[in-house]
N, C-alpha and C. Protein backbone atom coordinates (compact mmCIF):
# COMPACT_ATOMS: atom_id res chain seq x y z
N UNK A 1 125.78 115.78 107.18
CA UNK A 1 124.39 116.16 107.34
C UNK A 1 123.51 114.92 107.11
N UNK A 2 122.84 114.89 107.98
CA UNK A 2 122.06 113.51 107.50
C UNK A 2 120.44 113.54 106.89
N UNK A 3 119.86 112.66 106.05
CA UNK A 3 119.21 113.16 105.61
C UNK A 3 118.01 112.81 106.14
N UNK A 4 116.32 113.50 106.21
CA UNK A 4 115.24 113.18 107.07
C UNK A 4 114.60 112.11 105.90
N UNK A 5 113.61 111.37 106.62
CA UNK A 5 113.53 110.22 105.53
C UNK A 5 111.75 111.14 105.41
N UNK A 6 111.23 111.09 104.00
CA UNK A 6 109.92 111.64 103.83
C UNK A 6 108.73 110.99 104.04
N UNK A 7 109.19 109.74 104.45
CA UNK A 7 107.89 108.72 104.80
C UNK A 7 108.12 108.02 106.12
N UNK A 8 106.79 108.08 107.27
CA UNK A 8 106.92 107.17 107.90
C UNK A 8 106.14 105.92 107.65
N UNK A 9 106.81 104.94 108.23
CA UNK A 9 106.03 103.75 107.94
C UNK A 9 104.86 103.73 108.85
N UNK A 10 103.77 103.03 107.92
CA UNK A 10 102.61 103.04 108.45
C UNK A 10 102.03 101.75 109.40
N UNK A 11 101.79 101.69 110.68
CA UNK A 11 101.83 99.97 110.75
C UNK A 11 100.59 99.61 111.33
N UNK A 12 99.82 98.93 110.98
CA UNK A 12 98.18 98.25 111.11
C UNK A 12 97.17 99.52 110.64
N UNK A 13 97.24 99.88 109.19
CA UNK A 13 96.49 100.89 108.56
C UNK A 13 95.59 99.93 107.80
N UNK A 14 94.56 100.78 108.06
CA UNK A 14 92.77 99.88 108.06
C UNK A 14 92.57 100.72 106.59
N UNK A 15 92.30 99.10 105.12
CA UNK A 15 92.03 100.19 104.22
C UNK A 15 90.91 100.12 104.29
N UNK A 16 89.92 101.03 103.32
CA UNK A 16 88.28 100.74 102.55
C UNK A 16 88.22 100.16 101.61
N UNK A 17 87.01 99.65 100.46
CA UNK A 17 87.04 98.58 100.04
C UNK A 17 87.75 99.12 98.72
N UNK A 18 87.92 100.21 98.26
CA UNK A 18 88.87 100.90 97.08
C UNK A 18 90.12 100.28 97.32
N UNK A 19 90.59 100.94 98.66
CA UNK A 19 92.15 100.65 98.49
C UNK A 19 92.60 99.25 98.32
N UNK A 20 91.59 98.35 98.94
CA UNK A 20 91.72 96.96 99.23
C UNK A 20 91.94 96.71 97.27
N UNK A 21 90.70 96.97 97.08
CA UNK A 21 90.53 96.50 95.12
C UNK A 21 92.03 97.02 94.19
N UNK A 22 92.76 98.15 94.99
CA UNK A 22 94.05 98.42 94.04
C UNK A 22 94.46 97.68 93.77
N UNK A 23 94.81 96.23 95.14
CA UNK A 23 96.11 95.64 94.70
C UNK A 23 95.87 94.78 93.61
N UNK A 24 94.25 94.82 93.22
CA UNK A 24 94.23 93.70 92.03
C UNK A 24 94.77 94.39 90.76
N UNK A 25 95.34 95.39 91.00
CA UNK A 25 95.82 96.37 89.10
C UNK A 25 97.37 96.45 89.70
N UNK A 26 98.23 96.17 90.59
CA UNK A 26 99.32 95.92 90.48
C UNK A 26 99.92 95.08 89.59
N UNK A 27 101.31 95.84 88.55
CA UNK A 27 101.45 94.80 87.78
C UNK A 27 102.59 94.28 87.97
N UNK A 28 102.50 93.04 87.43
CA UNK A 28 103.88 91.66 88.09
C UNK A 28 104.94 92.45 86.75
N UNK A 29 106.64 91.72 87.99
CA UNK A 29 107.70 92.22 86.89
C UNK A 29 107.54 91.08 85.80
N UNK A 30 108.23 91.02 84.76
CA UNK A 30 108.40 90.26 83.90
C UNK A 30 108.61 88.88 84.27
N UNK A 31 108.20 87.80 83.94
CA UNK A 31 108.57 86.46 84.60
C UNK A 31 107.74 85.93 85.28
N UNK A 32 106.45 86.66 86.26
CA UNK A 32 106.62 86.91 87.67
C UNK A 32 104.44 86.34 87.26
N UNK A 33 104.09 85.14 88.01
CA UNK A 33 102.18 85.20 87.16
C UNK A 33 102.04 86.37 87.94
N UNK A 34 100.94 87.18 87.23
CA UNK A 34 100.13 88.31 87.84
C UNK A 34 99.32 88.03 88.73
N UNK A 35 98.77 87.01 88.49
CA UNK A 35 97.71 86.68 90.32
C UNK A 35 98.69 86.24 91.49
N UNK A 36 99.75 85.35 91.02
CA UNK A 36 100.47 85.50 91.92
C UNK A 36 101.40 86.44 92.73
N UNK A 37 101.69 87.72 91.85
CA UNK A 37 102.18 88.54 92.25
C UNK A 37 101.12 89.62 93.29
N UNK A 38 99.84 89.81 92.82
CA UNK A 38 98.76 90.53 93.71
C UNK A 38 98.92 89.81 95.02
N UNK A 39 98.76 89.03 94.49
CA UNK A 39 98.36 87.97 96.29
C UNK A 39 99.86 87.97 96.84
N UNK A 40 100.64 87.81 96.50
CA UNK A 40 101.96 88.33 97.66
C UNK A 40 101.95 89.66 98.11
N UNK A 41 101.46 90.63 97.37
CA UNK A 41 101.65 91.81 97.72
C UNK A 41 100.51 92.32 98.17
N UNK A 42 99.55 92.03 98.52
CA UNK A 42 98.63 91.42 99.32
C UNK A 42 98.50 91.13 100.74
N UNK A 43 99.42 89.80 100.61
CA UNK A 43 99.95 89.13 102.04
C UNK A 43 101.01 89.96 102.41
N UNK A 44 101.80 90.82 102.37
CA UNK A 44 102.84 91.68 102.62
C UNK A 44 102.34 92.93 103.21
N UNK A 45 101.14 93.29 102.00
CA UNK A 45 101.30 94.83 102.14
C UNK A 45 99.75 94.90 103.33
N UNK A 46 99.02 93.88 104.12
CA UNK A 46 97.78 94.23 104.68
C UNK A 46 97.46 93.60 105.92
N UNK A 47 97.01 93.72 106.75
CA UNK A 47 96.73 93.26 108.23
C UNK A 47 95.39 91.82 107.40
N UNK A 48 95.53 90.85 108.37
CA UNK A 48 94.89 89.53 107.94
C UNK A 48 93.59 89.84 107.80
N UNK A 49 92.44 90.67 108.44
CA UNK A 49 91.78 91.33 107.64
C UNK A 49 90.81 91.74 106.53
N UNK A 50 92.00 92.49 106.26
CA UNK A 50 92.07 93.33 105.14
C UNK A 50 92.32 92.73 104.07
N UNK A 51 93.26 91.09 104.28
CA UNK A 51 93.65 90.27 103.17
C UNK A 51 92.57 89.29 103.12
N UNK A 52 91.56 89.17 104.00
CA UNK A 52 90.49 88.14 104.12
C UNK A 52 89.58 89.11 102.83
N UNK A 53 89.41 90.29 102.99
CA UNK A 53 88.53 90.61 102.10
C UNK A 53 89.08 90.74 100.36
N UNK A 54 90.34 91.23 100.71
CA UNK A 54 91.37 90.92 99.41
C UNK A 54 91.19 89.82 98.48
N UNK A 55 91.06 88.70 99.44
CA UNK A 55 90.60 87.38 98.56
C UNK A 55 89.63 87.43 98.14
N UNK A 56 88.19 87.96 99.17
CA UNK A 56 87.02 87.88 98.35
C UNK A 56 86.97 88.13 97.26
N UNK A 57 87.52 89.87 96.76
CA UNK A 57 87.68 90.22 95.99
C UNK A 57 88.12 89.67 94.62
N UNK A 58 89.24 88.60 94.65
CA UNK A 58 90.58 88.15 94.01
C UNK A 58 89.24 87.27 93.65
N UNK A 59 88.81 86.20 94.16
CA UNK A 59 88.42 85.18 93.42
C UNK A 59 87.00 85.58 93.07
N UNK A 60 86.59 86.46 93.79
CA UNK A 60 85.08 86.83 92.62
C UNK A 60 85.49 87.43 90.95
N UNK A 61 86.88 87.68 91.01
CA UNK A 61 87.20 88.79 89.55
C UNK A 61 87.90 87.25 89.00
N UNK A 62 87.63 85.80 89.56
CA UNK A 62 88.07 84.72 88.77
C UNK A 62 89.62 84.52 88.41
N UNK A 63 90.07 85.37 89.58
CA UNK A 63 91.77 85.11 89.65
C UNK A 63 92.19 83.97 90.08
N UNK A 64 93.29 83.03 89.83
CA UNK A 64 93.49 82.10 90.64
C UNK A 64 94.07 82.22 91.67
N UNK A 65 93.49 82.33 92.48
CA UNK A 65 94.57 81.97 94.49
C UNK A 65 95.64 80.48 94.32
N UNK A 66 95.51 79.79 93.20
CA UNK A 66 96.77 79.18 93.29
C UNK A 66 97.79 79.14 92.35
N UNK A 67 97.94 80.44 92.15
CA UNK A 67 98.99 81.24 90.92
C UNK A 67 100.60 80.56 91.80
N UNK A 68 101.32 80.04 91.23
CA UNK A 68 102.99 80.29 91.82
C UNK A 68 104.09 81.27 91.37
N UNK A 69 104.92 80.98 91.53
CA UNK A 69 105.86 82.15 91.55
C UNK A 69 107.13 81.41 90.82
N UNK A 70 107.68 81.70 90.46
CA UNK A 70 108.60 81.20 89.18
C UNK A 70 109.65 80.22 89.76
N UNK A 71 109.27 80.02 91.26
CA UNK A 71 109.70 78.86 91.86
C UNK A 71 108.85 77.44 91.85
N UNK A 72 107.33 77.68 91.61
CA UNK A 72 106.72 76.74 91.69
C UNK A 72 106.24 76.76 92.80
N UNK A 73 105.95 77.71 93.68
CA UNK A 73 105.51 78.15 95.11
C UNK A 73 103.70 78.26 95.21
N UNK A 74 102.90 78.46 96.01
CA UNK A 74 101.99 79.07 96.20
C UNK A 74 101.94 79.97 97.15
N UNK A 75 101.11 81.04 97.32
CA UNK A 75 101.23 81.93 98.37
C UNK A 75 100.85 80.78 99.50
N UNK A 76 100.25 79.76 99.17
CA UNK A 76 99.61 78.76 100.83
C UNK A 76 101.00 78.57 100.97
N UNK A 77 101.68 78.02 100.22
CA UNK A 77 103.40 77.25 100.44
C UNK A 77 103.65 78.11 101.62
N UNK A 78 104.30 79.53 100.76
CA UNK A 78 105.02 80.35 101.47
C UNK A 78 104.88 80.43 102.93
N UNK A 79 103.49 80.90 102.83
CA UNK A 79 103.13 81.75 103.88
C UNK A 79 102.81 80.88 105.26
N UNK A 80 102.71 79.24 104.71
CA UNK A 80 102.76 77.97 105.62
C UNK A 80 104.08 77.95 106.19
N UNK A 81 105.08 78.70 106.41
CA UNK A 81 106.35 78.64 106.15
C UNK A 81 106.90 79.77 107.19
N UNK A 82 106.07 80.49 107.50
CA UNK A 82 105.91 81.91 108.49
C UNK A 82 105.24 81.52 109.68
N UNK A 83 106.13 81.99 110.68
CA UNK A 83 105.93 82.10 112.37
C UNK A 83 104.12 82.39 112.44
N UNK A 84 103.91 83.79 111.89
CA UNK A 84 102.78 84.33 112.74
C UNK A 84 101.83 84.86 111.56
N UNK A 85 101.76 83.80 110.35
CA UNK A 85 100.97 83.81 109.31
C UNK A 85 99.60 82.52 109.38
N UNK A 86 99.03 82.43 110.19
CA UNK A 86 98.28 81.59 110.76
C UNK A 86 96.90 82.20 110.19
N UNK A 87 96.72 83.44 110.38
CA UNK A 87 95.32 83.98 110.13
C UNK A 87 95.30 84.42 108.46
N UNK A 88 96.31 84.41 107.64
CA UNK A 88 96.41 84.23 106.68
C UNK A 88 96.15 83.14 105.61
N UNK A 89 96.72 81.67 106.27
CA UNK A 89 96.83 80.43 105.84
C UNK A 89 95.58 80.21 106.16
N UNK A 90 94.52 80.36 107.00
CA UNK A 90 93.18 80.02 107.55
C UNK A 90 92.27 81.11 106.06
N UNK A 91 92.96 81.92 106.16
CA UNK A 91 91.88 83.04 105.27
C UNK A 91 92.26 82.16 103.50
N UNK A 92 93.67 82.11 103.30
CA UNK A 92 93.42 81.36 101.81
C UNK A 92 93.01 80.04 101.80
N UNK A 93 92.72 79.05 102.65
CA UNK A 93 92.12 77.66 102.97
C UNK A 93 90.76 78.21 102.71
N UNK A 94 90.34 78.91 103.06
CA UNK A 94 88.49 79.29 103.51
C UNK A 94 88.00 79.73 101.90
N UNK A 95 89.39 80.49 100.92
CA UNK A 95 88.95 80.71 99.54
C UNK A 95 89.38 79.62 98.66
N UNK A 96 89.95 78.54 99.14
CA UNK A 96 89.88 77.36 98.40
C UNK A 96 91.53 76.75 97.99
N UNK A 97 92.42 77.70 98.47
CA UNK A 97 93.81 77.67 98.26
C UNK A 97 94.33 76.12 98.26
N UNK A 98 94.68 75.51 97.71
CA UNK A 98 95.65 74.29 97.83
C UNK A 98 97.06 74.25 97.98
């Protein structure tokens, strides 16, 4: 018997400015900086956008946009690093990303 899955995935879902503000109360696993963890999940979880206003958000609440990741990464690194992350890398350049 196979089983029905209870979620479909959602793909280019437009949030409002609430849902956008959640991802700043996501909390990082252990190890993991907390601004850096928002802003990946961020860049993952939102159409470019939706992550343009994400940032506004991020650095008016005095987060750093150049948090790394327990590699020593930045989300600019990463995401400089991706095929069709262009409007992303333009949106954290414009909030000051290094």
């Amino acid at each position: 018997m196979a089983l029905k899955k209870d979620k479909q995935k959602v793909l280019g879902e437009m949030f409002d400015d609430e849902r956008i503000k959640s991802f700043l109360s996501y909390e990082a696993p252990q190890g993991v900086d907390g601004d850096f963890h928002v802003l990946e999940k961020a860049y993952r979880g939102m159409r470019a956008e939706n992550f343009f206003t994400f940032l506004s958000f991020f650095t008016a609440a005095k987060r750093n946009i150049n948090a790394t990741n327990p590699q020593g990464e930045t989300l600019l690194d990463i995401a400089s690093t991706h095929r069709h992350a262009e409007d992303y890398v333009t949106a954290l350049k414009e909030h000051l990303a290094k």
